[in-house]
C-alpha atoms as a PDB file:
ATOM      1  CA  UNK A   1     -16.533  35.217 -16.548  1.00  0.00           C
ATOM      2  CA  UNK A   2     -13.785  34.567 -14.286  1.00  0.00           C
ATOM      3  CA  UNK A   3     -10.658  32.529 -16.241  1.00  0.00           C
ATOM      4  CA  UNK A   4      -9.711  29.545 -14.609  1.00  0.00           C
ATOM      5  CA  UNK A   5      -8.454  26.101 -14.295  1.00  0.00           C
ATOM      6  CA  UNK A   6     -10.521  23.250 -12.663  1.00  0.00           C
ATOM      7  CA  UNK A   7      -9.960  19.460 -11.637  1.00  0.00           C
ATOM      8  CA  UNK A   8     -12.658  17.698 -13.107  1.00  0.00           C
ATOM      9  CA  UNK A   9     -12.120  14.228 -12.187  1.00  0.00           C
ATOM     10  CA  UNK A  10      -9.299  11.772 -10.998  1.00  0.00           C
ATOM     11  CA  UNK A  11      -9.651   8.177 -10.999  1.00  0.00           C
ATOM     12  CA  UNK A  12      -6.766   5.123 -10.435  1.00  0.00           C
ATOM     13  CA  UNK A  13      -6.368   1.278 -11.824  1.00  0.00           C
ATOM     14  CA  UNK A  14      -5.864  -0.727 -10.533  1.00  0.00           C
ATOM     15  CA  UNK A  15      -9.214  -0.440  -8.431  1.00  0.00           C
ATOM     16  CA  UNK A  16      -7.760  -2.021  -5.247  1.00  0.00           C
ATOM     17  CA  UNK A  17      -3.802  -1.383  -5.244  1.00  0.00           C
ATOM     18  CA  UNK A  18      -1.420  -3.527  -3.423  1.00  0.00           C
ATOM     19  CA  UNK A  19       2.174  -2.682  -1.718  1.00  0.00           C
ATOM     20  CA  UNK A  20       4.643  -2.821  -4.536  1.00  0.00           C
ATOM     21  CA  UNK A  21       2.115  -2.533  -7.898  1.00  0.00           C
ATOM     22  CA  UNK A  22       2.625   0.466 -10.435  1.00  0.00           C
ATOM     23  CA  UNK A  23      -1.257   2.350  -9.868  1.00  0.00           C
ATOM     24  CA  UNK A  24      -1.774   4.712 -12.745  1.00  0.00           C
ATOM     25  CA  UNK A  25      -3.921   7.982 -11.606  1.00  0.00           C
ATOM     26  CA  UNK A  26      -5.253   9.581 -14.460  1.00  0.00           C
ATOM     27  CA  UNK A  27      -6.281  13.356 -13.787  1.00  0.00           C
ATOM     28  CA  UNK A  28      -8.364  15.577 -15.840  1.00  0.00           C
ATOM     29  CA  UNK A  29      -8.816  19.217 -15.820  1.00  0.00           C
ATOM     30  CA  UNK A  30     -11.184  21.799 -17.614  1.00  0.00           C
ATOM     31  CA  UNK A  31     -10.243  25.493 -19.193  1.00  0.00           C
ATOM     32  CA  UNK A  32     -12.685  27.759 -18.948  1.00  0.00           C
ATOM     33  CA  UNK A  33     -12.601  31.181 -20.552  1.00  0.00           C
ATOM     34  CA  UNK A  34      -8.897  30.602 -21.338  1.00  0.00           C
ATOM     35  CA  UNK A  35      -8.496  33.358 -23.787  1.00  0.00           C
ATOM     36  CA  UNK A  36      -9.666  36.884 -23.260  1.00  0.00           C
ATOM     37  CA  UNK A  37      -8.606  39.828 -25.955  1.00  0.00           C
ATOM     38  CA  UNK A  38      -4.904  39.280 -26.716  1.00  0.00           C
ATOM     39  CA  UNK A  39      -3.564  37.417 -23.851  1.00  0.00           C
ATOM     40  CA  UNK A  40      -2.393  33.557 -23.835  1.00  0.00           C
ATOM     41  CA  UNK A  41      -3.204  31.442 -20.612  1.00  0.00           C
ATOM     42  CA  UNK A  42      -0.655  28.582 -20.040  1.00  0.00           C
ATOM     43  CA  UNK A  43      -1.980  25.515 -17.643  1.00  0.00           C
ATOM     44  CA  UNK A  44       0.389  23.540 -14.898  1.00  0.00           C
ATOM     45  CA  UNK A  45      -0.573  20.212 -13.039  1.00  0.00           C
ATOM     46  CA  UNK A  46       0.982  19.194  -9.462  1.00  0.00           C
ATOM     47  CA  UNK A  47       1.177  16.560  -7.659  1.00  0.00           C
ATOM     48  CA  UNK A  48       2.546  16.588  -4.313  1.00  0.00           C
ATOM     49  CA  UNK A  49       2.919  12.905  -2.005  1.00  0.00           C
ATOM     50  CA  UNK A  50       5.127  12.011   0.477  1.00  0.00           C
ATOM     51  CA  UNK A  51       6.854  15.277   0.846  1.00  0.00           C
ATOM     52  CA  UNK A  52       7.719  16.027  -3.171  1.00  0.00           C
ATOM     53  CA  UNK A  53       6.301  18.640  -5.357  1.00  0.00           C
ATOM     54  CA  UNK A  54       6.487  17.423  -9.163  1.00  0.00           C
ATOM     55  CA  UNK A  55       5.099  19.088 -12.178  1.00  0.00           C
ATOM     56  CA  UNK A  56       3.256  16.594 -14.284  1.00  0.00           C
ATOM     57  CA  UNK A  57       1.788  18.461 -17.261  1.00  0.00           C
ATOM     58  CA  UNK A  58       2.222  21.728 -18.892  1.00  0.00           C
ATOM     59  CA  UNK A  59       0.670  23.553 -21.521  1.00  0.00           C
ATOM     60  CA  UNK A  60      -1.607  26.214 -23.341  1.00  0.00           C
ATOM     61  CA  UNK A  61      -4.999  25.923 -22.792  1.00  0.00           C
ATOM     62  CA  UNK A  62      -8.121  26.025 -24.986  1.00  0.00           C
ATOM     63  CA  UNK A  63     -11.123  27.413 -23.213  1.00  0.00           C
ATOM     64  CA  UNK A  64     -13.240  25.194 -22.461  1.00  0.00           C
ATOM     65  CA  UNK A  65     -11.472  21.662 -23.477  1.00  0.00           C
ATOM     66  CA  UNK A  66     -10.907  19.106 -21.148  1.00  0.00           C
ATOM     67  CA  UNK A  67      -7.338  18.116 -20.801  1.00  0.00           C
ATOM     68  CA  UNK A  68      -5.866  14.852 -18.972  1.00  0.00           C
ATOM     69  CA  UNK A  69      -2.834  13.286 -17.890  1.00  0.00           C
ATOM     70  CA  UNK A  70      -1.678   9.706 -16.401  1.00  0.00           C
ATOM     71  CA  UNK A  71       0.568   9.974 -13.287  1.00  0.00           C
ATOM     72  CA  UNK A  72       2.275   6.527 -12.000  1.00  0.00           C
ATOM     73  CA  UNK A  73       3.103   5.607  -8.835  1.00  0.00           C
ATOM     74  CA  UNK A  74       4.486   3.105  -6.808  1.00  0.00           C
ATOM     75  CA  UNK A  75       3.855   2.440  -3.011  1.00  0.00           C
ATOM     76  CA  UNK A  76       5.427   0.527  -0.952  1.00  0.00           C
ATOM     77  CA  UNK A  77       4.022   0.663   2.639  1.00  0.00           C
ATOM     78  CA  UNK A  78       0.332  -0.377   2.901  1.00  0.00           C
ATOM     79  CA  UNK A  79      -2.459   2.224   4.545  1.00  0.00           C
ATOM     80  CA  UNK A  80      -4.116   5.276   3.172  1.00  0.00           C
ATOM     81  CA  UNK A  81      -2.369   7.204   0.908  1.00  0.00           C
ATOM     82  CA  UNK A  82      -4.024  11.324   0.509  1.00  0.00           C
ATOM     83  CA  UNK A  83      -2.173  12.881  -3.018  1.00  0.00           C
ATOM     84  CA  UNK A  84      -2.972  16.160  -3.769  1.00  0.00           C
ATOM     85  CA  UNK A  85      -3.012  17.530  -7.089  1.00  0.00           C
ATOM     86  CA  UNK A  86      -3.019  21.121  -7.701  1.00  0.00           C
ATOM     87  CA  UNK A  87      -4.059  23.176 -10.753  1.00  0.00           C
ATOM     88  CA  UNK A  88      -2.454  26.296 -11.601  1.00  0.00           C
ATOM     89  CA  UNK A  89      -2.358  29.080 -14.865  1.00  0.00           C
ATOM     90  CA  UNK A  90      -0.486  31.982 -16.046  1.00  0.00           C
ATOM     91  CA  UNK A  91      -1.377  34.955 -18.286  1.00  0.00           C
ATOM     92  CA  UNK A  92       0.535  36.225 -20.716  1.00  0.00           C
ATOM     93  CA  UNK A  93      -0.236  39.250 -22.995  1.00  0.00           C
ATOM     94  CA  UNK A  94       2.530  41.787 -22.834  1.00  0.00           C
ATOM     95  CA  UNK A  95       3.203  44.285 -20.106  1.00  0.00           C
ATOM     96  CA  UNK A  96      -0.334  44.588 -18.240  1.00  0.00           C
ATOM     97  CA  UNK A  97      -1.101  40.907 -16.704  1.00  0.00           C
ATOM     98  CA  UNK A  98       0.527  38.855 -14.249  1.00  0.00           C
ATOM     99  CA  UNK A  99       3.122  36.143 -15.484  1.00  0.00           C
ATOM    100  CA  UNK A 100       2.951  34.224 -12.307  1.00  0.00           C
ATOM    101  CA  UNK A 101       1.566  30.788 -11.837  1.00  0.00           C
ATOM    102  CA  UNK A 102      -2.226  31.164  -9.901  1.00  0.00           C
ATOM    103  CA  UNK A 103      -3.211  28.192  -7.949  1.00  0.00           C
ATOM    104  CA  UNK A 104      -7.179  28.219  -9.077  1.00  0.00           C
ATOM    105  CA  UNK A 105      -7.792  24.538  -7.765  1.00  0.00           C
ATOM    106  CA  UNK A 106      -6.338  21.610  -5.528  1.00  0.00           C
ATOM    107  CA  UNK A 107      -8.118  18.724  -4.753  1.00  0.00           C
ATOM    108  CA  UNK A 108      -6.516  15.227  -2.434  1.00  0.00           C
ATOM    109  CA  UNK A 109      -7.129  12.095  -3.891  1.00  0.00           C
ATOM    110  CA  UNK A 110      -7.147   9.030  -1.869  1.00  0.00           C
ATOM    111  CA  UNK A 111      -5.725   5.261  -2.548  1.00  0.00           C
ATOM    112  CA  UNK A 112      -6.105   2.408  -0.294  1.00  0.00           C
ATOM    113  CA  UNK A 113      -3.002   0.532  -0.732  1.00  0.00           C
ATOM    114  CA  UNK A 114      -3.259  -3.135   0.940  1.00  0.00           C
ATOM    115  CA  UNK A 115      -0.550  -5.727   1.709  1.00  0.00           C
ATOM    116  CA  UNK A 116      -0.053  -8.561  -0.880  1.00  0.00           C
ATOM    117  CA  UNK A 117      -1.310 -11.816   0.419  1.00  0.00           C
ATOM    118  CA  UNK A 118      -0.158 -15.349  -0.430  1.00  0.00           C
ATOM    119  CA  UNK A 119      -1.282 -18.904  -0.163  1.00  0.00           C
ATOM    120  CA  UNK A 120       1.135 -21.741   0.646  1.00  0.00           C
ATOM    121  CA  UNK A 121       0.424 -24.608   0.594  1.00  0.00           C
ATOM    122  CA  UNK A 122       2.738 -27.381   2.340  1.00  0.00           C
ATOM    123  CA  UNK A 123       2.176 -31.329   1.601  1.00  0.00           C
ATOM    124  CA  UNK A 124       4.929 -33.513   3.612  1.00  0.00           C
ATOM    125  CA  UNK A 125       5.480 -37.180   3.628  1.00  0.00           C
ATOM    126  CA  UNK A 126       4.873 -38.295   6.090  1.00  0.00           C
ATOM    127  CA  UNK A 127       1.787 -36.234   6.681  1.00  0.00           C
ATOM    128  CA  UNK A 128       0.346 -34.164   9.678  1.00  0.00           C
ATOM    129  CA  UNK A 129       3.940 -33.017  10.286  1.00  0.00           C
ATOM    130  CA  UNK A 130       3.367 -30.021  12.783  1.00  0.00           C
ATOM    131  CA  UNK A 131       4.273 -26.232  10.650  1.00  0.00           C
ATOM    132  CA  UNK A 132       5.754 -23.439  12.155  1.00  0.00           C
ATOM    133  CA  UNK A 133       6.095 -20.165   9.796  1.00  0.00           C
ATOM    134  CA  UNK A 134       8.969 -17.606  11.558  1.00  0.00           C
ATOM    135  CA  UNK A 135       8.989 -19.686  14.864  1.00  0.00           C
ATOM    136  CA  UNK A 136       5.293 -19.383  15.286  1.00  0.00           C
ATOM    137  CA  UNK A 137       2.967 -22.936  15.222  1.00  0.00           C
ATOM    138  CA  UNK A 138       0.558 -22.819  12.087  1.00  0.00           C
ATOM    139  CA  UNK A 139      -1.084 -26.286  12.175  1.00  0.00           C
ATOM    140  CA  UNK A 140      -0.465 -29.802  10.838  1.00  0.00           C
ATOM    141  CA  UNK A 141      -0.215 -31.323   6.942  1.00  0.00           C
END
């Protein structure tokens, strides 16, 4: 059996994000056949958005346990927003393997981030005043 590292799921809350609110994405990841003979297998979770690369969990892994970390972010421009996550492991067990980190999965995650909306609501005495909102006409009380 080959020894690797998969993404298993990702999900986010909250379910529809909007410009400005914290969204928590919470990623989980499987080991399977994480030790072999002697060796030791270390895990490492990326996430790269908006240009930056930032490690967000590190560890040993146990074959075939699930593992999962929350990642928070912030947006603050509305529009699709593709995060990747990456999932990498290292070998250690002396002189014959390869301590360098193996990418063994990536997936992109997409959020919908929307604009915040607000209601106003105007009452004026006396009423049917006309409204104008930055210069432009909106109606009358």
């Amino acid at each position: 059996m080959v020894k690797t590292i998969k993404i298993t799921s990702i999900s986010h809350k909250p379910q529809y994000p909007k410009v400005g609110e914290k969204v928590t994405i919470t990623v989980f990841w499987k080991h399977y056949n994480a030790y072999y003979g002697a060796s030791r297998v270390y895990d490492k979770i990326e996430v790269e958005y908006g240009g930056k690369t930032e490690v967000i969990s590190t560890g040993v892994i146990v074959s075939g346990v699930e593992a999962g970390v929350d990642y928070n972010i912030t947006f603050d421009t509305a529009g699709q927003k593709d995060i990747v996550f990456k999932a990498y492991m290292k070998e250690i067990c002396g002189d014959e393997c390869d301590a360098e980190w193996v990418l063994t999965d990536s997936k992109t995650y997409t959020i919908i981030v929307t604009n915040k909306t607000v209601t106003l609501e105007i009452t004026t005495t006396p009423s049917e005043a006309n409204i104008y909102i930055d210069g432009n006409y909106i109606g009358t009380t």
